[in-house]
N, C-alpha and C. Protein backbone atom coordinates (compact mmCIF):
# COMPACT_ATOMS: atom_id res chain seq x y z
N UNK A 1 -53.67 -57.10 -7.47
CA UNK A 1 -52.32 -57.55 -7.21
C UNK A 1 -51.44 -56.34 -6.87
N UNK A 2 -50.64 -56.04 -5.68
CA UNK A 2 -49.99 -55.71 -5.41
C UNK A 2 -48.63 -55.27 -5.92
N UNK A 3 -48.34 -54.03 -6.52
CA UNK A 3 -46.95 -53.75 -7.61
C UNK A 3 -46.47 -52.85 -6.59
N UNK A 4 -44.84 -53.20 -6.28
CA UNK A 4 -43.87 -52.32 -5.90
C UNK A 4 -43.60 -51.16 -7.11
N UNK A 5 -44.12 -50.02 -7.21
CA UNK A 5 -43.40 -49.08 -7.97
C UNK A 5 -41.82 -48.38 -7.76
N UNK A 6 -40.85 -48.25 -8.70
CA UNK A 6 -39.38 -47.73 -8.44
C UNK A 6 -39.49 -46.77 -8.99
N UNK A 7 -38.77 -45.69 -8.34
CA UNK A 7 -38.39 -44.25 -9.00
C UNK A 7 -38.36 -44.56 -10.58
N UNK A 8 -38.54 -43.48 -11.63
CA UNK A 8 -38.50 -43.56 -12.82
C UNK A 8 -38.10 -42.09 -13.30
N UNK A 9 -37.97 -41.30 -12.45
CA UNK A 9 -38.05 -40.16 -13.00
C UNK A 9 -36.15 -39.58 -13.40
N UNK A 10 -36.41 -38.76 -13.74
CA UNK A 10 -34.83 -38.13 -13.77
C UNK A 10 -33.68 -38.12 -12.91
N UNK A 11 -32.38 -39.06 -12.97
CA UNK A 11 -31.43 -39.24 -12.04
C UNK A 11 -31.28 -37.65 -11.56
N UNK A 12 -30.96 -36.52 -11.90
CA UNK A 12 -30.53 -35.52 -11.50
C UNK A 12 -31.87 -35.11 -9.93
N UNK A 13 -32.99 -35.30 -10.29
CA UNK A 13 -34.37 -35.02 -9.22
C UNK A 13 -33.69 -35.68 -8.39
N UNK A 14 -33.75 -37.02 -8.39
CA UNK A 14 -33.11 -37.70 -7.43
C UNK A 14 -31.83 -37.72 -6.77
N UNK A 15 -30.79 -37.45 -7.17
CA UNK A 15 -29.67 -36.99 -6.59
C UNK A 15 -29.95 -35.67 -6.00
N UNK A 16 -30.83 -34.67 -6.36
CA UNK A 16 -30.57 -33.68 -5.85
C UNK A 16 -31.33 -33.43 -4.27
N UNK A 17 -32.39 -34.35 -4.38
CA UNK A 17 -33.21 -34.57 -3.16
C UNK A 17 -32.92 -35.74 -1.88
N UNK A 18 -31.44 -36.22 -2.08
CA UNK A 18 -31.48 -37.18 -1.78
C UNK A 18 -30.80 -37.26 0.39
N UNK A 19 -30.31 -36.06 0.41
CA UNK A 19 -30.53 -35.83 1.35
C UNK A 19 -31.53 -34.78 2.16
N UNK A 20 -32.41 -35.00 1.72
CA UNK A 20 -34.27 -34.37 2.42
C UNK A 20 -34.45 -35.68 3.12
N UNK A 21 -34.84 -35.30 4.51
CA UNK A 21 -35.48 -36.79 5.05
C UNK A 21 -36.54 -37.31 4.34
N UNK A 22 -37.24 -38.42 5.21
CA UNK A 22 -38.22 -38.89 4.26
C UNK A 22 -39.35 -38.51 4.63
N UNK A 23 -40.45 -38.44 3.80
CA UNK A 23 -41.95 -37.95 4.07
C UNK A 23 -42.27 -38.10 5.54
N UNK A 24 -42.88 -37.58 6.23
CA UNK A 24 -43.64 -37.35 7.56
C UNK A 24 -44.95 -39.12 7.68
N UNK A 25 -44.00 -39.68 8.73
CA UNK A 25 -44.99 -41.08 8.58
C UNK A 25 -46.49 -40.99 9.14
N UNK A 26 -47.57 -41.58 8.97
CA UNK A 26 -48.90 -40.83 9.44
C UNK A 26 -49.34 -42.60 9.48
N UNK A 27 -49.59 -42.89 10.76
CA UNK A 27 -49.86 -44.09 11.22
C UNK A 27 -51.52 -43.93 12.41
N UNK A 28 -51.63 -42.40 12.51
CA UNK A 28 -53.03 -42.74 13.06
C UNK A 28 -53.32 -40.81 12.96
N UNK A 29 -54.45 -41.14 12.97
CA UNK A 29 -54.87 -39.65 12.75
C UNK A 29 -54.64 -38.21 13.03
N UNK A 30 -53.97 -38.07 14.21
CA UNK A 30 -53.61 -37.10 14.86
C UNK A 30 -51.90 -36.72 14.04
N UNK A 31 -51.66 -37.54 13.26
CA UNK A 31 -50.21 -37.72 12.56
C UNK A 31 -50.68 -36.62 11.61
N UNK A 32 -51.57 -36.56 11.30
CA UNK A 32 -51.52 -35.79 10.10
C UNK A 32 -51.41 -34.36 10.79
N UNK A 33 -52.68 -34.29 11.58
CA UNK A 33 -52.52 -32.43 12.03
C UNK A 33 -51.12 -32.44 12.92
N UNK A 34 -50.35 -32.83 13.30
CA UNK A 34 -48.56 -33.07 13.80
C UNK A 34 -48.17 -32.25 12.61
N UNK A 35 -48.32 -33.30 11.42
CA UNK A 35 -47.66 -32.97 10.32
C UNK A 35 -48.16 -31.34 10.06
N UNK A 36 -49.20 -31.06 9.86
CA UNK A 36 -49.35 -29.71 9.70
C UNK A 36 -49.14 -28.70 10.72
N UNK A 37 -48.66 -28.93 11.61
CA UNK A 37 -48.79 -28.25 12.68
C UNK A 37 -46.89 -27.54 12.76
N UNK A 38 -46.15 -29.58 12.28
CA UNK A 38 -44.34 -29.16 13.00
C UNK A 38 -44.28 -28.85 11.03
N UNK A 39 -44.54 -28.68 10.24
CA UNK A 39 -44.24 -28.28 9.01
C UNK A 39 -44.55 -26.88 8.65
N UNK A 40 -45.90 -26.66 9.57
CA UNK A 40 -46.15 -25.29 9.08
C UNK A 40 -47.04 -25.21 8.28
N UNK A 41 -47.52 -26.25 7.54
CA UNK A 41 -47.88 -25.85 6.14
C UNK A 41 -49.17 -24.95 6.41
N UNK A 42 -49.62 -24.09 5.35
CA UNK A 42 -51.00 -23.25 4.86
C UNK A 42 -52.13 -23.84 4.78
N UNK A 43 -52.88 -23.69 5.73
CA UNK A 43 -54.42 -24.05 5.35
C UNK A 43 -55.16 -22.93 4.58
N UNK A 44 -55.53 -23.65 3.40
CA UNK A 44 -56.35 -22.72 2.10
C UNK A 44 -57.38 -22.19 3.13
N UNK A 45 -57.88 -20.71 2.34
CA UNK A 45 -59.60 -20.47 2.81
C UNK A 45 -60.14 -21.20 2.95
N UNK A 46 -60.64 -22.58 2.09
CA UNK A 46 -61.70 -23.14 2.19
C UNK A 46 -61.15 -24.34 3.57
N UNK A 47 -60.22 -24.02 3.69
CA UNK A 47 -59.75 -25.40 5.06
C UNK A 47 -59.02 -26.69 4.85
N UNK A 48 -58.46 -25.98 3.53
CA UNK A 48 -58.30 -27.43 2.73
C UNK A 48 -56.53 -27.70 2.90
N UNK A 49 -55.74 -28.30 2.87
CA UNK A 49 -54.37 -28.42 3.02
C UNK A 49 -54.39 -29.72 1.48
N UNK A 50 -53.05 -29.22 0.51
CA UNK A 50 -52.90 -30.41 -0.66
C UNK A 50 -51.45 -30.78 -0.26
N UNK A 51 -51.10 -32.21 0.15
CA UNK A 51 -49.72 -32.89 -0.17
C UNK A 51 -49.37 -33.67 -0.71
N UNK A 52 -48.26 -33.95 -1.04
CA UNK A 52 -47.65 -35.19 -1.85
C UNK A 52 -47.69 -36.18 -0.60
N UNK A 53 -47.89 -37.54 -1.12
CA UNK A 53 -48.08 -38.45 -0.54
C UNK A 53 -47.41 -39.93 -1.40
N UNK A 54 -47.06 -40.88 -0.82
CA UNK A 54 -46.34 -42.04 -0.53
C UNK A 54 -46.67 -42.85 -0.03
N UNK A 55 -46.72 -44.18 -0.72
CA UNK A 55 -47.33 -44.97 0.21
C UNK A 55 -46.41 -46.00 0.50
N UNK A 56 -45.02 -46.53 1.12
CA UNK A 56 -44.01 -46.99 1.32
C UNK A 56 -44.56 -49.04 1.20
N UNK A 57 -43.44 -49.71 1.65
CA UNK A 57 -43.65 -50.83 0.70
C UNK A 57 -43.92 -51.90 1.78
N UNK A 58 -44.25 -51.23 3.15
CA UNK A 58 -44.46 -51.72 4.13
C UNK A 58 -46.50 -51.49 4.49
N UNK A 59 -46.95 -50.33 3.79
CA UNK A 59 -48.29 -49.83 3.70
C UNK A 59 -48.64 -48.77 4.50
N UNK A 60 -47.40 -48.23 5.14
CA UNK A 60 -47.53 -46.76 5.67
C UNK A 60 -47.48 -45.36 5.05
N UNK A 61 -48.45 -44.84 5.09
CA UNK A 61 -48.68 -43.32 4.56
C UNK A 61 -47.62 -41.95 4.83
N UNK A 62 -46.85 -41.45 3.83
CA UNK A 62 -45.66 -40.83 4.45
C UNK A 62 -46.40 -39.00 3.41
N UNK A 63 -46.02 -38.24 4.48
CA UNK A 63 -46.65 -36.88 3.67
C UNK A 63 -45.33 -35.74 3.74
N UNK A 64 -45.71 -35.45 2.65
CA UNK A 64 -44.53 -34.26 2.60
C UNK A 64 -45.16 -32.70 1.75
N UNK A 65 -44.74 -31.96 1.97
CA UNK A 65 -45.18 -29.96 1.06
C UNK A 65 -45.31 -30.54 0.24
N UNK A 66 -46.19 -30.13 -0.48
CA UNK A 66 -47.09 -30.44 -1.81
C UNK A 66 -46.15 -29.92 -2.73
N UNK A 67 -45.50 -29.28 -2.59
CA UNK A 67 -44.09 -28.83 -3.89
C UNK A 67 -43.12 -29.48 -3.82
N UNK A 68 -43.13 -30.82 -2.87
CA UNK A 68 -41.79 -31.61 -2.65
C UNK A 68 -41.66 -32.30 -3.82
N UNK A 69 -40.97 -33.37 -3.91
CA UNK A 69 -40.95 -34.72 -5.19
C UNK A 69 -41.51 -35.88 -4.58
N UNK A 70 -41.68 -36.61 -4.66
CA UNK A 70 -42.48 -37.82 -4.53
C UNK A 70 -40.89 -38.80 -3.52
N UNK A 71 -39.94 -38.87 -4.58
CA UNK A 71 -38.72 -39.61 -4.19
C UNK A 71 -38.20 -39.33 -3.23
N UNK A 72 -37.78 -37.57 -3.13
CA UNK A 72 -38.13 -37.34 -1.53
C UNK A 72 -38.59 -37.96 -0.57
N UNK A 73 -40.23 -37.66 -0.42
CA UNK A 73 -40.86 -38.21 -0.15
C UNK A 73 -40.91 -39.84 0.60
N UNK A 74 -40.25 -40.42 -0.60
CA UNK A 74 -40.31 -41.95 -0.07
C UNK A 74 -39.02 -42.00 0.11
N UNK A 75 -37.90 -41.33 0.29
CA UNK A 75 -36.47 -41.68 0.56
C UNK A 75 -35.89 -42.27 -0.35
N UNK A 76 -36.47 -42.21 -1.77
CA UNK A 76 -35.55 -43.04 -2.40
C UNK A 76 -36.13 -44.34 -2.77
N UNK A 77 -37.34 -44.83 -1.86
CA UNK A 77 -37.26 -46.17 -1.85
C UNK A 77 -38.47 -46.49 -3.02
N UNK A 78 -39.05 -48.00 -3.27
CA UNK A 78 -39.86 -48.08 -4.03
C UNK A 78 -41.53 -47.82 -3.07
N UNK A 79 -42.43 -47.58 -3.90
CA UNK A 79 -43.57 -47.04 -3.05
C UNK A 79 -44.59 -48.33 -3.54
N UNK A 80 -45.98 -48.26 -3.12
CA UNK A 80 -47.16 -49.10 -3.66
C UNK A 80 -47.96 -47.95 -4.05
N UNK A 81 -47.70 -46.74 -3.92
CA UNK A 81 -48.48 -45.30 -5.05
C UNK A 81 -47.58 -44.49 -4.25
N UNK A 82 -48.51 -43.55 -5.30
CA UNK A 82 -47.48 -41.84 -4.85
C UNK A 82 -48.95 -40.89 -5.09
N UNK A 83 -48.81 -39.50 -4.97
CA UNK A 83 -49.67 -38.80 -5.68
C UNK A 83 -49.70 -37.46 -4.78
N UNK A 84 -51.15 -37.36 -5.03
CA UNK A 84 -51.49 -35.52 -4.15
C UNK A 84 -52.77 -35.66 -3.67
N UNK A 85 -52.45 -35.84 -2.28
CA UNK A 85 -54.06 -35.78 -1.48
C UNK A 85 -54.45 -34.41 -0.69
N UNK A 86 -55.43 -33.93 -0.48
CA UNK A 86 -56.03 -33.02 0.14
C UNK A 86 -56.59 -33.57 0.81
N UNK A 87 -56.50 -32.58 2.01
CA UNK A 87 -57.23 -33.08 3.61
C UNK A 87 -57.84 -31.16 3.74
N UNK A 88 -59.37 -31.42 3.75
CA UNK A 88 -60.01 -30.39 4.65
C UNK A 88 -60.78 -30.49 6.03
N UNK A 89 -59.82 -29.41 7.22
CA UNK A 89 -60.17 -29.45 8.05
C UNK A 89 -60.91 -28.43 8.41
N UNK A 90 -62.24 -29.30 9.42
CA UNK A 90 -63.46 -28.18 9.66
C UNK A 90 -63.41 -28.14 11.34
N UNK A 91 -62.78 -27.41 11.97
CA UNK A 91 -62.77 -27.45 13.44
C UNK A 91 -61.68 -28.38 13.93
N UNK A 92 -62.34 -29.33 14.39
CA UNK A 92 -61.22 -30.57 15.13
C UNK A 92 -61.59 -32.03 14.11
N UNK A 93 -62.43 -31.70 12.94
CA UNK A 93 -62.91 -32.76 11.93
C UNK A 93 -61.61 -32.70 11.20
N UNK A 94 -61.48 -34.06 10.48
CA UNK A 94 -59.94 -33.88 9.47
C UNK A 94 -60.53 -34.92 8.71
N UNK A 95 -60.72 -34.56 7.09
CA UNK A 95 -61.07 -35.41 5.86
C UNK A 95 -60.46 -35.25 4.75
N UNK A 96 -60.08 -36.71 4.23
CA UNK A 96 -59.70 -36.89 2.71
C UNK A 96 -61.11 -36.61 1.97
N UNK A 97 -60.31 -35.49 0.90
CA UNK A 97 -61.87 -34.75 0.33
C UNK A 97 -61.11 -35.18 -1.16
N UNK A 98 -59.96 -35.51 -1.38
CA UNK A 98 -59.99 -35.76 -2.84
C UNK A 98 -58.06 -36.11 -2.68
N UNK A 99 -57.87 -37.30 -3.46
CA UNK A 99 -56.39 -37.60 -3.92
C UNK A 99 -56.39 -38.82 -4.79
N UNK A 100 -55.22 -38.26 -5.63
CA UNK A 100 -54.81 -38.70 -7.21
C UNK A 100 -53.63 -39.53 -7.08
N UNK A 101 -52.80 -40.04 -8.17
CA UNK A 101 -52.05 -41.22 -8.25
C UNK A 101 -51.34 -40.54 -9.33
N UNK A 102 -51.01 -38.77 -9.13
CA UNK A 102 -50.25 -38.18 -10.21
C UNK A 102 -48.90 -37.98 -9.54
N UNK A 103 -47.86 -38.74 -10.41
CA UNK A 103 -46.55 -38.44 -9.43
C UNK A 103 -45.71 -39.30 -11.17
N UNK A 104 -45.41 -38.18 -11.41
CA UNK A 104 -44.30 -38.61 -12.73
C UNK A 104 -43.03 -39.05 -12.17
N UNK A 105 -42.69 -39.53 -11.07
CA UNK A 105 -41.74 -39.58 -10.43
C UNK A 105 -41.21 -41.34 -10.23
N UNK A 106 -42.88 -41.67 -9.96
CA UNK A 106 -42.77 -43.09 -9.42
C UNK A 106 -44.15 -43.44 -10.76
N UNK A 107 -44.98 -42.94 -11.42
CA UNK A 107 -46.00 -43.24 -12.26
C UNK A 107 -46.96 -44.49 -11.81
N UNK A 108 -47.48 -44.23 -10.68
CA UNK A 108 -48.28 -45.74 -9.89
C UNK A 108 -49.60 -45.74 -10.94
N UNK A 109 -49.81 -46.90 -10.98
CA UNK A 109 -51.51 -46.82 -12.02
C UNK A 109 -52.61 -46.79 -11.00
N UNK A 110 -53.73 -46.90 -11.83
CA UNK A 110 -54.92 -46.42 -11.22
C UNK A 110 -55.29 -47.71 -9.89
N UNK A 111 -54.78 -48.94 -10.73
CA UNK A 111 -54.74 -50.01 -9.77
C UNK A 111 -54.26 -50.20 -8.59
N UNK A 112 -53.25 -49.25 -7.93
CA UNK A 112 -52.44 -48.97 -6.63
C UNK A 112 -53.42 -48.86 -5.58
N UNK A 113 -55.09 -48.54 -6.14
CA UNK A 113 -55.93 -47.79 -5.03
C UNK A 113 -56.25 -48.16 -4.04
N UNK A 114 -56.52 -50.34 -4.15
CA UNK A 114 -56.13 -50.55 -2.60
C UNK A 114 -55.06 -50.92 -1.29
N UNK A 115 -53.98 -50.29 -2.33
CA UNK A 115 -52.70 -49.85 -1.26
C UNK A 115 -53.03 -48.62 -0.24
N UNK A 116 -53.67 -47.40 -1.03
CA UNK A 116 -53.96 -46.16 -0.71
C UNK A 116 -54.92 -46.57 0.09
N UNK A 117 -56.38 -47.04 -0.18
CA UNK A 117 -57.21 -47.47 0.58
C UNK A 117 -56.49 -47.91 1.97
N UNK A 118 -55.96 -48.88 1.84
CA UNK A 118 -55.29 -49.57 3.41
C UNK A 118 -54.49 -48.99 4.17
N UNK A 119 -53.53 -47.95 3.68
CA UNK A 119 -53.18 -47.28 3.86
C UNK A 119 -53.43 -46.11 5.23
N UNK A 120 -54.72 -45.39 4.19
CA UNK A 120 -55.48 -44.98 4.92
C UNK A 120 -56.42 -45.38 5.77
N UNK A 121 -56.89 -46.59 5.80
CA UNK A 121 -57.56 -46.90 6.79
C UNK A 121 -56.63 -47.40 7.94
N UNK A 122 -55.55 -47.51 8.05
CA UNK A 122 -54.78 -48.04 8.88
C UNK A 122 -54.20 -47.10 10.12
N UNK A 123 -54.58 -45.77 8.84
CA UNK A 123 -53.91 -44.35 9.59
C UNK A 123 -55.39 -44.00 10.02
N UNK A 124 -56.38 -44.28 10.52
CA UNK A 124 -57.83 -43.85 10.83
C UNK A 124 -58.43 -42.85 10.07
N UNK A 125 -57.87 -43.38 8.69
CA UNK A 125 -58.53 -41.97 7.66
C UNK A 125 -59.69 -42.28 7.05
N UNK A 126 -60.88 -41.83 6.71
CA UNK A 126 -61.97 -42.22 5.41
C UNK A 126 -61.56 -42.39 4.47
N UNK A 127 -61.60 -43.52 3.79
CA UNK A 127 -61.12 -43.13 2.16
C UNK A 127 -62.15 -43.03 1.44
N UNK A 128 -61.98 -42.24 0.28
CA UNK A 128 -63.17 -41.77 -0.61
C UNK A 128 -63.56 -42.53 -1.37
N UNK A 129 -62.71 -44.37 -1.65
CA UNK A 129 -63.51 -44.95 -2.43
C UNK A 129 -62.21 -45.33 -3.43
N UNK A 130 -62.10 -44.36 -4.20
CA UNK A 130 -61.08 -44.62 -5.49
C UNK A 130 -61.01 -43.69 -5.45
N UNK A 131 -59.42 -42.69 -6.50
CA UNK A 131 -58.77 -42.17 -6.81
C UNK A 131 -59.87 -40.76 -7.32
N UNK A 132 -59.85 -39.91 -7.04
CA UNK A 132 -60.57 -38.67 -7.22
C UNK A 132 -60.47 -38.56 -8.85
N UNK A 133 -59.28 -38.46 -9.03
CA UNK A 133 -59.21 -38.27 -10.44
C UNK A 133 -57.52 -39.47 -10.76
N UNK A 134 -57.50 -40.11 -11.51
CA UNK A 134 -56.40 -41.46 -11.83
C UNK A 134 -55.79 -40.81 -13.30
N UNK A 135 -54.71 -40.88 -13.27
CA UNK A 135 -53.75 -40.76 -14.47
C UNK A 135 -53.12 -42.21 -14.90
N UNK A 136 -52.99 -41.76 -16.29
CA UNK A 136 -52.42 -42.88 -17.09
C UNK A 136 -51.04 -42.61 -17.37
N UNK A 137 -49.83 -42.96 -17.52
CA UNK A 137 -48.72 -43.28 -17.68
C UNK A 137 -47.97 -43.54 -18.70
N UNK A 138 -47.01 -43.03 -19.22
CA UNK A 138 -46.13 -43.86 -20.30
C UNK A 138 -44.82 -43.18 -21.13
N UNK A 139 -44.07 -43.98 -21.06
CA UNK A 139 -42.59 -43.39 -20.94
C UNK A 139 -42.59 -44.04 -22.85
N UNK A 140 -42.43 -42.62 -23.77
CA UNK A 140 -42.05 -42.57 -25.14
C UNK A 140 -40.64 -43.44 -25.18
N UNK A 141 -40.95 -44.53 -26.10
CA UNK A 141 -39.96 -45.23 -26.44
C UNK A 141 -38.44 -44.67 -27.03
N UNK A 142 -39.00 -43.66 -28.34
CA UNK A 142 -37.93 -42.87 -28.65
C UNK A 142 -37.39 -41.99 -27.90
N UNK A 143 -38.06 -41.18 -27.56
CA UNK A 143 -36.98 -39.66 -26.63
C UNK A 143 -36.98 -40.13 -25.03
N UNK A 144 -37.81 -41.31 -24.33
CA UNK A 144 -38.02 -41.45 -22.95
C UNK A 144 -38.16 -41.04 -22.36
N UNK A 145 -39.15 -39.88 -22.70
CA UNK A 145 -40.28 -38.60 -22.18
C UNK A 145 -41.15 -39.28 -21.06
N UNK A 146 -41.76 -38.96 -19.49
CA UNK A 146 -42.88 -39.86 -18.98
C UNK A 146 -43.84 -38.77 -19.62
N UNK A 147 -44.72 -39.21 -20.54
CA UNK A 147 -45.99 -38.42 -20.92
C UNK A 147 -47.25 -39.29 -19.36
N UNK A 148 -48.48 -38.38 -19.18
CA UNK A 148 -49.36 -38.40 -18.69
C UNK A 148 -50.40 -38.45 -19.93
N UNK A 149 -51.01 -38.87 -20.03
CA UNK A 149 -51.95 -39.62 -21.33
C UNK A 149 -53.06 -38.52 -20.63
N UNK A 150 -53.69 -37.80 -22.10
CA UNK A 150 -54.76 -37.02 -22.04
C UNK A 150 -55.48 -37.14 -22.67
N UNK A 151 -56.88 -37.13 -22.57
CA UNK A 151 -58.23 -37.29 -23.64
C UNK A 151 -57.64 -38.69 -24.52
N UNK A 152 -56.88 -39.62 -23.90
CA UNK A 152 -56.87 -40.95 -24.24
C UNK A 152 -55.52 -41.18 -25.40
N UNK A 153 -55.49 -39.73 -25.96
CA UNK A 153 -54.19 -39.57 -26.65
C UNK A 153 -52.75 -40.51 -26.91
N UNK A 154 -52.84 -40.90 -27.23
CA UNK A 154 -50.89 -41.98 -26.53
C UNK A 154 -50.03 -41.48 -27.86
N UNK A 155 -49.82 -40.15 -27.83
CA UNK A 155 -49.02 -39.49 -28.19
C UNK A 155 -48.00 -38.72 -27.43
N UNK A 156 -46.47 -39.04 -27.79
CA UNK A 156 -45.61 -38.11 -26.76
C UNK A 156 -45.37 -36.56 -26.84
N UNK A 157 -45.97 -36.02 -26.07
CA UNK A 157 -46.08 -34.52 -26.04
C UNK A 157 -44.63 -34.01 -26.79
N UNK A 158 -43.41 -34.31 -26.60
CA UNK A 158 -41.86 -33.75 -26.65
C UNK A 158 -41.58 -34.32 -28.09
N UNK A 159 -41.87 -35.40 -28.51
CA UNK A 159 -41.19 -35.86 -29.86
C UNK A 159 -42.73 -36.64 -30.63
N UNK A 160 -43.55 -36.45 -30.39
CA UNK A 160 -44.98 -37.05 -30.80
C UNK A 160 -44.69 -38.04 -31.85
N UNK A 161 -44.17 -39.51 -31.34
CA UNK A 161 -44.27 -40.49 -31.76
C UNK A 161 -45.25 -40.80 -30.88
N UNK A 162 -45.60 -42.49 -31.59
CA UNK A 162 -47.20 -42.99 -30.76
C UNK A 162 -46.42 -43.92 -29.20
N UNK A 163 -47.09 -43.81 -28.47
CA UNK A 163 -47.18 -44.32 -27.34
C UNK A 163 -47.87 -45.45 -26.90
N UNK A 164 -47.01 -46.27 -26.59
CA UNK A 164 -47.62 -47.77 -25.93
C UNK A 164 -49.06 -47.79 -25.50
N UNK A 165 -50.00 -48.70 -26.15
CA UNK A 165 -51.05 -49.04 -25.28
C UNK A 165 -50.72 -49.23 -23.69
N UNK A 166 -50.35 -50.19 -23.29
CA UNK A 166 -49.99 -50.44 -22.11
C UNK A 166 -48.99 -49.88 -21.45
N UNK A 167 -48.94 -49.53 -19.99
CA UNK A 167 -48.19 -49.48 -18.92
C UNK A 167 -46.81 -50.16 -19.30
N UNK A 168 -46.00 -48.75 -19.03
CA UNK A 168 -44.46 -49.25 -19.71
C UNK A 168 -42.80 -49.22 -18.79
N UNK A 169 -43.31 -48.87 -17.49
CA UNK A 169 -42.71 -48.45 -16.84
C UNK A 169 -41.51 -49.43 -15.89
């Protein structure tokens, strides 16, 4: 089932990003090396490029510098995931070699993956299947910390009261 995710993160992130356009739209393959090309960004030694990514509420793939915010990113708007994908390019080859659903910003669950999936296949990308690595979510009731759940933990890192079983967002 299909979940619109809404910003969650800190009003101040968001006000402060709020005039950055919105992520770089990537609707067929050649969008992406554009994107790396009118951005500039660094291709690692190994060939690898990492960005924040968006997946808008229409199912288009929007990319922005991997140090951006997510909200950026989506303009503000609500997404169907968020996260950090890597693309390594080998010559004129261009592959998703690994991306996550980590974005404390918008907190999409692991379940978003066939938004991302369609997503990418829509933009002529491979997708790898599922989420390279998937984070868990959850905003501490008392202090309203977003913790990222580790080694299964549902403890809030900032005020370590216990943390919701379930998705709270």
């Amino acid at each position: 089932m299909t979940r619109l995710y809404h910003y969650v993160g800190p009003d101040e992130i968001a006000t402060a990003v709020a005039a950055i356009p919105i992520g770089f739209a990537i609707r067929q393959l050649q969008d992406v090396m554009r994107w790396i090309k009118e951005t500039e960004q660094h291709i690692n030694r190994d060939g690898s490029i990492i960005a924040t990514f968006t997946i808008d509420q229409h199912g288009t793939l929007h990319l922005a510098d991997r140090h951006s915010e997510h909200v950026a990113c989506a303009g503000g708007n609500p997404v169907l995931s968020a996260g950090e994908i890597t693309f390594v390019i080998n010559g004129e080859k261009l592959e998703v070699s690994a991306i996550t659903n980590q974005s404390t910003g918008y907190c999409p669950q692991a379940s978003s993956w066939p938004d991302v999936a369609n997503a990418l296949q829509l933009a002529g990308l491979a997708a790898p299947g599922h989420f390279s690595s998937s984070y868990e979510f959850r905003r501490c009731r008392l202090c309203q910390a977003i913790n990222i759940i580790k080694d299964g933990v549902l403890e809030c890192a900032l005020c370590e009261t216990a943390l919701p079983e379930d998705w709270n967002f």
